[in-house]
Protein backbone atom coordinates (compact mmCIF):
# COMPACT_ATOMS: atom_id res chain seq x y z
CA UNK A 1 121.83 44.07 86.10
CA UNK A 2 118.70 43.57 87.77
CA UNK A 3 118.53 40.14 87.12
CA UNK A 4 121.91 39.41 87.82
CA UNK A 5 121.03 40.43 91.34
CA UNK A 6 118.67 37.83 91.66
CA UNK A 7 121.46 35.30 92.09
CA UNK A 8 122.74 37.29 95.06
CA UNK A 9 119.40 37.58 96.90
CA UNK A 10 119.33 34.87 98.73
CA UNK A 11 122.59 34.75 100.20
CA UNK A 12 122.40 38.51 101.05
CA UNK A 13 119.10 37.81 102.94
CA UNK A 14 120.77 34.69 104.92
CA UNK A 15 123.50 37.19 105.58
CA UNK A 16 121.28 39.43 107.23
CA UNK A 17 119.18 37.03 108.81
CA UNK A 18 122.62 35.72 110.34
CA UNK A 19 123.59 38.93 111.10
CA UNK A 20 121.11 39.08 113.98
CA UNK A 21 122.49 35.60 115.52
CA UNK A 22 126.15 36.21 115.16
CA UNK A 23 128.18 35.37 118.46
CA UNK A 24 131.51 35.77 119.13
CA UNK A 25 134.29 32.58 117.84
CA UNK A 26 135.71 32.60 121.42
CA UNK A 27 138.14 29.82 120.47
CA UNK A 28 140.17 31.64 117.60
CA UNK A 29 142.89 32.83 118.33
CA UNK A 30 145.49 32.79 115.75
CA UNK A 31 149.32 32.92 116.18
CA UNK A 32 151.38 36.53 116.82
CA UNK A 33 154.52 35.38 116.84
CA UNK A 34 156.26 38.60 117.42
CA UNK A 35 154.04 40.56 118.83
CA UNK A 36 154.19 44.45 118.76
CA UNK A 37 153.98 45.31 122.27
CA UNK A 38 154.46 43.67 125.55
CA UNK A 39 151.33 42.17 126.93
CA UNK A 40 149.54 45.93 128.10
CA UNK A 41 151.75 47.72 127.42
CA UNK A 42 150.33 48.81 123.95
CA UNK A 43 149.01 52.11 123.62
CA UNK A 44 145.45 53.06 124.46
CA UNK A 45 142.69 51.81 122.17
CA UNK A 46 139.16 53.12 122.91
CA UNK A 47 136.49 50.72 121.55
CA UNK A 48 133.38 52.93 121.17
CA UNK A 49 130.31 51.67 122.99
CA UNK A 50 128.91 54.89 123.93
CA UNK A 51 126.64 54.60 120.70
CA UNK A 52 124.20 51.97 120.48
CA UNK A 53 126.94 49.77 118.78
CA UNK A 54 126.39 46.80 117.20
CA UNK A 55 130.03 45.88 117.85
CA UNK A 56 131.55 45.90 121.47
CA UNK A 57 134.80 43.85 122.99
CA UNK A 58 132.75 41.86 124.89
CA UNK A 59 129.96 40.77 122.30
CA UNK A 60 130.60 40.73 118.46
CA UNK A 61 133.83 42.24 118.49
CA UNK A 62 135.36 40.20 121.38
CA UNK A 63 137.81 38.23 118.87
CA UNK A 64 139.14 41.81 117.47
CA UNK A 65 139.49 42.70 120.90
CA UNK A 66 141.44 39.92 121.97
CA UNK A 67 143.50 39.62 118.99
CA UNK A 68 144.54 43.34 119.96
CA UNK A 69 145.59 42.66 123.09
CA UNK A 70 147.70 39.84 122.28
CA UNK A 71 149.71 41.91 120.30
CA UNK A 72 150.32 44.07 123.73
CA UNK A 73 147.45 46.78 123.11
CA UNK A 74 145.08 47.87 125.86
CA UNK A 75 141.98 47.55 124.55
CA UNK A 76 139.42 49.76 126.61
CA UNK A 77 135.61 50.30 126.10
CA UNK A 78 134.40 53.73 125.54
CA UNK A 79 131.23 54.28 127.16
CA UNK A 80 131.15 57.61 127.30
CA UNK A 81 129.80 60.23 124.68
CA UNK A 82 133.22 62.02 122.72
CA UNK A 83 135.01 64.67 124.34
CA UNK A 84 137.98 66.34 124.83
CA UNK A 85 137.64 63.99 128.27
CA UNK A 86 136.56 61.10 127.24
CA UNK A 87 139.09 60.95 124.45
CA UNK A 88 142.16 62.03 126.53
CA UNK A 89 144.76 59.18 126.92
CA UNK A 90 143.78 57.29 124.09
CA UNK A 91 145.97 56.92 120.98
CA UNK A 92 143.26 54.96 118.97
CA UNK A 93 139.91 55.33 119.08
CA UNK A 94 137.63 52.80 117.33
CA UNK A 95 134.13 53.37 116.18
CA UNK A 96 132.40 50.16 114.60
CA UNK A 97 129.09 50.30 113.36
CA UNK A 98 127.87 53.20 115.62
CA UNK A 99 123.59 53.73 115.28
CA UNK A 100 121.50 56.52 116.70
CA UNK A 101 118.97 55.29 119.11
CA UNK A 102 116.32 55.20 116.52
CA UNK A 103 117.61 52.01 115.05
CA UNK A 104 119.12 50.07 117.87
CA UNK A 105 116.44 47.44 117.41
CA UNK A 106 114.59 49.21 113.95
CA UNK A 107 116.82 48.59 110.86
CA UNK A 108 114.08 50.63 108.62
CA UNK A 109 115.00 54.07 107.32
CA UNK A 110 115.23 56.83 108.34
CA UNK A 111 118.43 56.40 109.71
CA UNK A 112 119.96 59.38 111.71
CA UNK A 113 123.17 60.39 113.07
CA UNK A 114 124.88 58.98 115.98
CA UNK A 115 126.94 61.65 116.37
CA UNK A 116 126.08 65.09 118.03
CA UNK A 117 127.78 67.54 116.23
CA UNK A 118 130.53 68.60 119.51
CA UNK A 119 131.11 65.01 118.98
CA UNK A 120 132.34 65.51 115.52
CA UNK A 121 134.24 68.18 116.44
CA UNK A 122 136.07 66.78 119.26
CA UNK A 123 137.03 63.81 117.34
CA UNK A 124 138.01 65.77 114.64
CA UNK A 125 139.92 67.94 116.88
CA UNK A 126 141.51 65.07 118.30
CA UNK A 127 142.40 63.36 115.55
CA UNK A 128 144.25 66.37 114.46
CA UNK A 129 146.36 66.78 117.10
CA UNK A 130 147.94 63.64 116.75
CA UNK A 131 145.29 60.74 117.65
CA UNK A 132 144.16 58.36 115.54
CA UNK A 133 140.71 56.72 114.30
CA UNK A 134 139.53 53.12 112.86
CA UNK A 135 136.25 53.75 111.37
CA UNK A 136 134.17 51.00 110.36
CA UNK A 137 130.96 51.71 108.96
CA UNK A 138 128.95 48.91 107.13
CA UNK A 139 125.68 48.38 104.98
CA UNK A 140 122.20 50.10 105.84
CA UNK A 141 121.76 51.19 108.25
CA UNK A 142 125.60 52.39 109.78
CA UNK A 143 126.13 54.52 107.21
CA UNK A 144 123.33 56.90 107.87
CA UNK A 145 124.44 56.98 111.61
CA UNK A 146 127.87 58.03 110.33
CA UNK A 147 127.10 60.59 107.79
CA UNK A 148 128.11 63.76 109.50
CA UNK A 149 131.51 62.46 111.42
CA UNK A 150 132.67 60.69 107.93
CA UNK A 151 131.96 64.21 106.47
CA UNK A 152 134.16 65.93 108.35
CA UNK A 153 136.82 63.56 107.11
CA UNK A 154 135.55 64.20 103.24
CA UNK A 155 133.87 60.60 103.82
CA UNK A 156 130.73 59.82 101.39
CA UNK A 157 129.22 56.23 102.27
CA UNK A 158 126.41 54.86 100.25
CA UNK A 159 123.30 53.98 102.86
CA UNK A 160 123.53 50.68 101.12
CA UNK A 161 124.40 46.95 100.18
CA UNK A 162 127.51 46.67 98.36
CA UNK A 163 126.92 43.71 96.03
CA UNK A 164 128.70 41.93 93.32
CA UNK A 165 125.66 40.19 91.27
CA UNK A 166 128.39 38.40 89.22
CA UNK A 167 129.24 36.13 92.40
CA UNK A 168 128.54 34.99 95.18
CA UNK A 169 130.39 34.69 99.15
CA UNK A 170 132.74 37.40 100.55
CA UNK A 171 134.41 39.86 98.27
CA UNK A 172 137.71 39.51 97.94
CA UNK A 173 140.52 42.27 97.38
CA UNK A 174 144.01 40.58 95.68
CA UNK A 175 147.20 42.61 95.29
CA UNK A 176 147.61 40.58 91.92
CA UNK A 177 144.26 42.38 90.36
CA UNK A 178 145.20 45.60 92.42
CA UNK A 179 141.45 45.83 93.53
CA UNK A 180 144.00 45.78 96.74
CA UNK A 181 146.35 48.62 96.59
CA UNK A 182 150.12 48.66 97.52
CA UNK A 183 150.50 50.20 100.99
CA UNK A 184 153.09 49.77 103.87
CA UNK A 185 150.10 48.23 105.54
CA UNK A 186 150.58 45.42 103.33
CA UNK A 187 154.01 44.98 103.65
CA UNK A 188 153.99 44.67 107.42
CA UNK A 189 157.30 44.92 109.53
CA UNK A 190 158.84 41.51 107.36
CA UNK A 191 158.04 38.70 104.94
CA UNK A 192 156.23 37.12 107.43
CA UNK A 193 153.68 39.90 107.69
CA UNK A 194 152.99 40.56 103.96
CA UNK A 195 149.70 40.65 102.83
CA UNK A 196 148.37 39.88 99.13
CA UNK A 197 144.52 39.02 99.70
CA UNK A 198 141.92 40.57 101.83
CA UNK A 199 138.28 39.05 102.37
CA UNK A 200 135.25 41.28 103.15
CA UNK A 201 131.69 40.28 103.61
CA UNK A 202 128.86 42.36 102.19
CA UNK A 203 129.51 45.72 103.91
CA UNK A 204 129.19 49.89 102.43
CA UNK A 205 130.91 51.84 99.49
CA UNK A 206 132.47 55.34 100.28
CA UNK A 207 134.44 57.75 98.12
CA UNK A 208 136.84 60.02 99.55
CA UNK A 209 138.08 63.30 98.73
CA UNK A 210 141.30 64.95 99.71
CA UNK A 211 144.49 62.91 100.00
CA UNK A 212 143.41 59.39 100.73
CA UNK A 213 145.28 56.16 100.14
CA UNK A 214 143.06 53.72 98.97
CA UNK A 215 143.24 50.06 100.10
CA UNK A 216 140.21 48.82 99.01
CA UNK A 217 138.76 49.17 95.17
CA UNK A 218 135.34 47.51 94.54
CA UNK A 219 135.19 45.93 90.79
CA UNK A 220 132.99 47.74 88.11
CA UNK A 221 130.23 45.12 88.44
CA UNK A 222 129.54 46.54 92.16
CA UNK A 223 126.49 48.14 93.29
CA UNK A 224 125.06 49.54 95.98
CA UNK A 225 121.75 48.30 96.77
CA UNK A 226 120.03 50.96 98.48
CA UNK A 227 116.78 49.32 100.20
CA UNK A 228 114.49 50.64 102.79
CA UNK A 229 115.00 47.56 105.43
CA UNK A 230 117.85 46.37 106.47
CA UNK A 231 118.30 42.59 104.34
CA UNK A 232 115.15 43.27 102.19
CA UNK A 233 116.71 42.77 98.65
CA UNK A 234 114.74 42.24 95.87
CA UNK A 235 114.56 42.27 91.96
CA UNK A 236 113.32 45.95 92.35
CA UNK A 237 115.50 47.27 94.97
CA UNK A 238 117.32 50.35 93.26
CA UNK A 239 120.70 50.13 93.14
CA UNK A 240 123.43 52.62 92.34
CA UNK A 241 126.89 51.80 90.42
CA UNK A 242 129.93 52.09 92.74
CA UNK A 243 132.54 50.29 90.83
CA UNK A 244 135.59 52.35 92.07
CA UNK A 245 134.34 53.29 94.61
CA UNK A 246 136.42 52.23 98.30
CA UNK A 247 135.61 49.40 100.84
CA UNK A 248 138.92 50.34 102.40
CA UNK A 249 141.42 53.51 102.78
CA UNK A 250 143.91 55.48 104.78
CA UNK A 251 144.63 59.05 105.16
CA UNK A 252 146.65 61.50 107.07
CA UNK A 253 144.73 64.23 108.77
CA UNK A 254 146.67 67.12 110.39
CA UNK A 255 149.11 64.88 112.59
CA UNK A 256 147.02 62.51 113.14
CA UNK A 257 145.62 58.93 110.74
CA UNK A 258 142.43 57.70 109.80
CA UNK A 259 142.04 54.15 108.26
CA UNK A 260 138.39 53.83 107.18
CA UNK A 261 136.80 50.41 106.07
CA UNK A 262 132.54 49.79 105.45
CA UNK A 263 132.00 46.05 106.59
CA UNK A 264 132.79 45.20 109.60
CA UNK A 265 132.84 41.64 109.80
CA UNK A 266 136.14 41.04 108.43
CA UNK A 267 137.83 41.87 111.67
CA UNK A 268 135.49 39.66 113.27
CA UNK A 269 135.70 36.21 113.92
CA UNK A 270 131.89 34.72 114.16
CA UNK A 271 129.94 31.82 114.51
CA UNK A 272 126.57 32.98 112.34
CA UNK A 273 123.39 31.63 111.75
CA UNK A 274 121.40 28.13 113.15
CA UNK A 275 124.32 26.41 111.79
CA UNK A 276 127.05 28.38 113.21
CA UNK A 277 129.36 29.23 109.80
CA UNK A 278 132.29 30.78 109.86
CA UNK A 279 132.22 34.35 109.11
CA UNK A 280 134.62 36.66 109.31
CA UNK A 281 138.73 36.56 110.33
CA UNK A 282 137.75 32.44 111.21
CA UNK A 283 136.63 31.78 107.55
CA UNK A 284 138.93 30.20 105.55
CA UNK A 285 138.88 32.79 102.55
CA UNK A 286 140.10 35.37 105.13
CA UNK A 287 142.92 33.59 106.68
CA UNK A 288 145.50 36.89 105.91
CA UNK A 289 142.35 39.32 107.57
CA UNK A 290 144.24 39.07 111.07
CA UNK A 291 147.58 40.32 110.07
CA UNK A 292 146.09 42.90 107.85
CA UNK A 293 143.87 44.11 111.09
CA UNK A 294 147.41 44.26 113.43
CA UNK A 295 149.18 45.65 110.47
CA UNK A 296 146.79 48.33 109.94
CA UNK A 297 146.93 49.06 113.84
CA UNK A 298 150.85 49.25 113.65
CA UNK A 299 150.33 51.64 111.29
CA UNK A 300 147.68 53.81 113.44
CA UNK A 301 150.33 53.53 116.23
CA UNK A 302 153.00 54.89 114.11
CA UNK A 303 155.12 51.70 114.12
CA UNK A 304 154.54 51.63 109.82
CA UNK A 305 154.73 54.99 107.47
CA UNK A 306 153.65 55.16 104.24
């Protein structure tokens, strides 16, 4: 297995290296035809920024944020630490790739939480009372920073790479293969909203305990590389098995939802690296990643059971 992950090195270290000069694909903006909501008159979502993130709706997560609002959301940044305050009014709160200060600009373990522990709770607390959270967590070093809030949802992320050494590009989940699982997600509100393929890019595994729906299942060849630096993947790196393990779920969590996911860039839309690729809900293997992204918020908002 270890030299089987030789053949991914190299694109996971351009990945990384890209990582760090992603910008935002300000011209994509694909068609809603029926949009969910009229323009603002969405519910509340609440875009964490409060925590060092390497996501925000006006840098690297400007084309989620605008694809939101199309559909009628309003999309608000959420600069404050979580509270029973800061949290009142929202119906969605979104936390994507949340660090601790630590490793705002240091990707090196260790990697500690970004969450205070009243934090937890009041999410938590929130959440159960009929709010709902969009957690996206991806590779080294997000998961660390998430450990204790994804606990409290009987979350368990590996502090890793998730890597399939038999190939090469984004992972993709197909309802044909069922490593994408039958949901009212996928089924949207018609035909025209269906979804049968997903594309993610690198990203975490997590298992889940308790009553979870799972969207996501990685193939048995996965693994998690579990490195020391952020992008530094060698021959020697150790890795851990997590075929089975989830890229993507949904749960219900006193009356409130959760729909977790570890990578983040598939509800992007990026120009990355010198040559400016494609990565993310612009690339071409991830043309069905917007619908899935407003289907999975119509289901936050209510608008899709199951």
């Amino acid at each position: 297995m270890k030299n089987k992950l030789l053949v991914f090195i190299a694109a996971a270290i351009f990945s990384a290296a890209a990582y760090a000069q992603q910008v935002p694909d300000t011209a994509f903006a694909p068609a809603i035809p029926n949009p969910m909501y009229k323009t603002g008159r969405g519910p509340i979502v609440l875009l964490d920024e409060a925590h060092f993130n390497f996501h925000t709706a006006d840098g690297r997560y400007l084309p989620f944020a605008a694809l939101l609002r199309r559909d009628g959301y309003d999309v608000k940044a959420s600069k404050s630490k979580f509270s029973k305050t800061s949290l009142k009014g929202g119906k969605i709160l979104v936390i994507a790739n949340a660090l601790a200060e630590r490793n705002k600009t240091d990707w090196t373990l260790p990697t500690p939480t970004a969450f205070s522990a009243d934090e937890v709770d009041a999410v938590t607390d929130w959440v159960k009372r009929g709010g709902s959270l969009m957690i996206i967590v991806d590779h080294m070093p997000f998961p660390g920073a998430a450990e204790n809030l994804a606990k409290a949802f009987g979350l368990t992320f590996s502090n890793g790479y998730a890597i399939n050494p038999n190939a090469r590009g984004p992972m993709v989940f197909k309802l044909a293969d069922l490593s994408l699982r039958p949901h009212a997600i996928l089924n949207g509100r018609n035909d025209s909203e269906k979804i049968d393929s997903v594309a993610t890019f690198t990203g975490s595994a997590f298992q889940a305990a308790g009553d979870v729906q799972p969207l996501f299942i990685l193939g048995n060849s996965v693994v998690s590389a579990i490195t020391t630096t952020a992008g530094e993947i060698t021959k020697d790196t150790p890795q851990i098995p997590v075929g089975g393990w989830y890229q993507g779920a949904v749960m219900r969590f006193g009356k409130g939802r959760v729909a977790v996911f570890g990578e983040a860039a598939m509800f992007s839309a990026q120009l990355a690296g010198p040559n400016r690729g494609l990565m993310g809900m612009n690339a071409p293997v991830a043309s069905q990643n917007p619908q899935f992204l407003l289907n999975v918020m119509h289901w936050l908002s209510g608008k899709l059971e199951g």
